[in-house]
Protein backbone atom coordinates (compact mmCIF):
# COMPACT_ATOMS: atom_id res chain seq x y z
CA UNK A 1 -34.88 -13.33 8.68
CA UNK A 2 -31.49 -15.36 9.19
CA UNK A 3 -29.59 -14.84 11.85
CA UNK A 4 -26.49 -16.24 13.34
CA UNK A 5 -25.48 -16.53 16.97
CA UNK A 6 -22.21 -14.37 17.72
CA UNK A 7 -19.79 -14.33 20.49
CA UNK A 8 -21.88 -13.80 23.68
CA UNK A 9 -24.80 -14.86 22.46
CA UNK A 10 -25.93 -11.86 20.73
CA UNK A 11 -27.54 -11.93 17.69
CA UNK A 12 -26.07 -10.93 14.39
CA UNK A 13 -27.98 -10.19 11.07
CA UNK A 14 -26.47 -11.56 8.01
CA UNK A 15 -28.38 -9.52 6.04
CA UNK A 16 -27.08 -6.04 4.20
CA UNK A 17 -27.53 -3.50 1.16
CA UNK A 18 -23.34 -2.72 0.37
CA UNK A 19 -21.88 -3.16 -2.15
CA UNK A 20 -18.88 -6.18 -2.15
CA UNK A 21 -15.92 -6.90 -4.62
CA UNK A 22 -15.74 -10.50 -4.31
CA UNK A 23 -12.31 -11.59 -5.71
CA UNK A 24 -11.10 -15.65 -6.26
CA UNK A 25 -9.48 -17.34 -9.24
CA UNK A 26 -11.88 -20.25 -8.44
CA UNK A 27 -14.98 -19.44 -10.40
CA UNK A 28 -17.08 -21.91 -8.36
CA UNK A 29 -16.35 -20.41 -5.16
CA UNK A 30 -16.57 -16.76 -6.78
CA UNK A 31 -20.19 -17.82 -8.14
CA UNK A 32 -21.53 -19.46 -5.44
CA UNK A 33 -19.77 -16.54 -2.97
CA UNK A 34 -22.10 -14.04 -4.94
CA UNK A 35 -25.04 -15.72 -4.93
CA UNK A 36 -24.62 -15.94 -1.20
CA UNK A 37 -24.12 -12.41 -0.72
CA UNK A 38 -27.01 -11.29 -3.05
CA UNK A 39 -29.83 -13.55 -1.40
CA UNK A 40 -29.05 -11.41 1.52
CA UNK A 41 -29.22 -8.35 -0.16
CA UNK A 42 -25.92 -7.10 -0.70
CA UNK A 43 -24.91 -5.90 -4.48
CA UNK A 44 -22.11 -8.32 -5.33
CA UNK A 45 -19.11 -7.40 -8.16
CA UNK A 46 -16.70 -9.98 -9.21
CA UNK A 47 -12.96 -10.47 -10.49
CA UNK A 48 -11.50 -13.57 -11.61
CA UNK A 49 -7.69 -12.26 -10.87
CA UNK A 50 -5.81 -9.27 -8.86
CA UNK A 51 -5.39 -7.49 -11.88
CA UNK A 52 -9.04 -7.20 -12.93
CA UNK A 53 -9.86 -6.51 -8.97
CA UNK A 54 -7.52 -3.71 -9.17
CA UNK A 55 -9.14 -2.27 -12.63
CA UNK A 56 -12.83 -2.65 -10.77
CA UNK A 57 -11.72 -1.03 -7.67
CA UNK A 58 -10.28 1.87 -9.75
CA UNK A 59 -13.05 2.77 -11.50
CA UNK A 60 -15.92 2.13 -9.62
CA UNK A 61 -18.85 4.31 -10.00
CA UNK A 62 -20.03 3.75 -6.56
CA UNK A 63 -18.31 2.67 -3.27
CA UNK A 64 -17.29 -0.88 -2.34
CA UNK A 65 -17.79 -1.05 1.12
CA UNK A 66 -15.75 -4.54 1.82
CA UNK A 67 -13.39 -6.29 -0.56
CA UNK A 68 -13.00 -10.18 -0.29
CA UNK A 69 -9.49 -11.23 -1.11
CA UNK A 70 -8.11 -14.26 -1.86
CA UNK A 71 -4.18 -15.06 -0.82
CA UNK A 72 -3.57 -17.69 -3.36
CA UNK A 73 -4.33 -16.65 -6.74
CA UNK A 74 -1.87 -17.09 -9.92
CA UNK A 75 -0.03 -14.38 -12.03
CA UNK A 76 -0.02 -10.88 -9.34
CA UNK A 77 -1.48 -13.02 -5.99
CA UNK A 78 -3.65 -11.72 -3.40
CA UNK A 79 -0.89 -10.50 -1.49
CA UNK A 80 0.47 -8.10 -4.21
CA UNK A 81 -3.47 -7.31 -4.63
CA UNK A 82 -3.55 -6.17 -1.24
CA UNK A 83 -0.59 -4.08 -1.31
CA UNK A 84 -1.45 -1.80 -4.13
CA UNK A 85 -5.49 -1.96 -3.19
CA UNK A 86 -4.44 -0.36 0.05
CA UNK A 87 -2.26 1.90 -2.02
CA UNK A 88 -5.18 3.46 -4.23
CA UNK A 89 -7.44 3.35 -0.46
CA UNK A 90 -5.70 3.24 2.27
CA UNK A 91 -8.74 3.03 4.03
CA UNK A 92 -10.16 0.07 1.81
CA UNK A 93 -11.86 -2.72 4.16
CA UNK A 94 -10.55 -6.55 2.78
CA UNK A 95 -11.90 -9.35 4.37
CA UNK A 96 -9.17 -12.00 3.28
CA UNK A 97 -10.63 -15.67 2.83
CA UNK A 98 -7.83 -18.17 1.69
CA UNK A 99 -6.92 -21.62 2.82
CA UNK A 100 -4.27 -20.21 4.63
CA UNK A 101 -4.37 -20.52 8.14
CA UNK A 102 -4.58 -16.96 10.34
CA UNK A 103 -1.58 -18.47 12.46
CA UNK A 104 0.29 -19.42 9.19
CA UNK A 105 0.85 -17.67 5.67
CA UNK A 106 -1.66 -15.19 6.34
CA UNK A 107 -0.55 -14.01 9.49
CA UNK A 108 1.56 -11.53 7.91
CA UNK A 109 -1.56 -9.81 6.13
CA UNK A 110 -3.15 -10.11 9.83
CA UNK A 111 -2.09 -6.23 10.56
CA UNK A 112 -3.86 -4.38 7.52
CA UNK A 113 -7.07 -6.27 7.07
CA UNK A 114 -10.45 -6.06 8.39
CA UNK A 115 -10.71 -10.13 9.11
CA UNK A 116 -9.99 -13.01 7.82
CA UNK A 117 -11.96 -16.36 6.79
CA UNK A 118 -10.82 -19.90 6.34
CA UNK A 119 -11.70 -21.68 3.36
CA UNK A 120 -13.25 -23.53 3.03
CA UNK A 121 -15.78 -21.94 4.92
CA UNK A 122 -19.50 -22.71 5.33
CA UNK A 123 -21.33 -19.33 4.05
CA UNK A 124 -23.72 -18.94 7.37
CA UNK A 125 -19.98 -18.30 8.51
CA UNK A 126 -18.94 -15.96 5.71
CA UNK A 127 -22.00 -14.21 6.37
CA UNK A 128 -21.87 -13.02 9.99
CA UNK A 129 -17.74 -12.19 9.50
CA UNK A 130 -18.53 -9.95 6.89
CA UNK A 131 -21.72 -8.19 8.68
CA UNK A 132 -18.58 -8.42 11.73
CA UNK A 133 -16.66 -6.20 9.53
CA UNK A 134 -18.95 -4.12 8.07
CA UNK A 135 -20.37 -2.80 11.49
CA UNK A 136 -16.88 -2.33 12.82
């Protein structure tokens, strides 16, 4: 079993069986983001853009319990995704993970987010933030 040491020493399982919308331009770190995500158990969707994240949210056949967002994406953006993600669910969880800094671009996003994760990020990391925001 992996597990990761959290604030306070407690213990934190990275392991999980939701379903995640993993969304990146960058089809590297979308790839290797799911593969991540699946070899601890959760079911992993993908979108190359905001526009096909939005169509997948939409008209999902099952729920997607955590949406990872990236800021910096061409054409719509991750920031425009956000918006009208949040419009369809206003109770939609996004983790955003962008090379922004949480002090810097993204600090504006800061308010209506679940968490945030710096890229680039090691995926132990990635791992026990999204567990984080999945146990609320």
């Amino acid at each position: 079993m992996v597990e990761a040491e959290g604030p306070g020493s407690k213990i934190v399982s990275l392991f999980g069986t939701e379903t995640i919308l993993v969304v990146d331009d960058d089809m590297d770190i979308r790839q290797l983001t799911r593969e991540a995500l699946e070899a601890c158990g959760y079911k992993v969707l993908a979108a190359a853009s905001a526009e096909e994240a939005l169509i997948v949210y939409a008209d999902k056949g099952q729920p997607i319990h955590l949406v990872i967002l990236d800021l910096n994406m061409p054409d719509m953006g991750g920031q425009q995704c956000l918006n009208e993600l949040l419009r369809i669910d206003p109770e939609a969880r996004v983790l955003i993970a962008s090379g922004y800094t949480a002090a810097g671009q993204a600090k504006g996003v800061l308010e209506v987010v679940a968490g945030f994760v710096e890229k680039p990020y090691q995926f132990e990391d990635l791992l026990a933030k999204v567990r984080e925001v999945l146990n609320g």
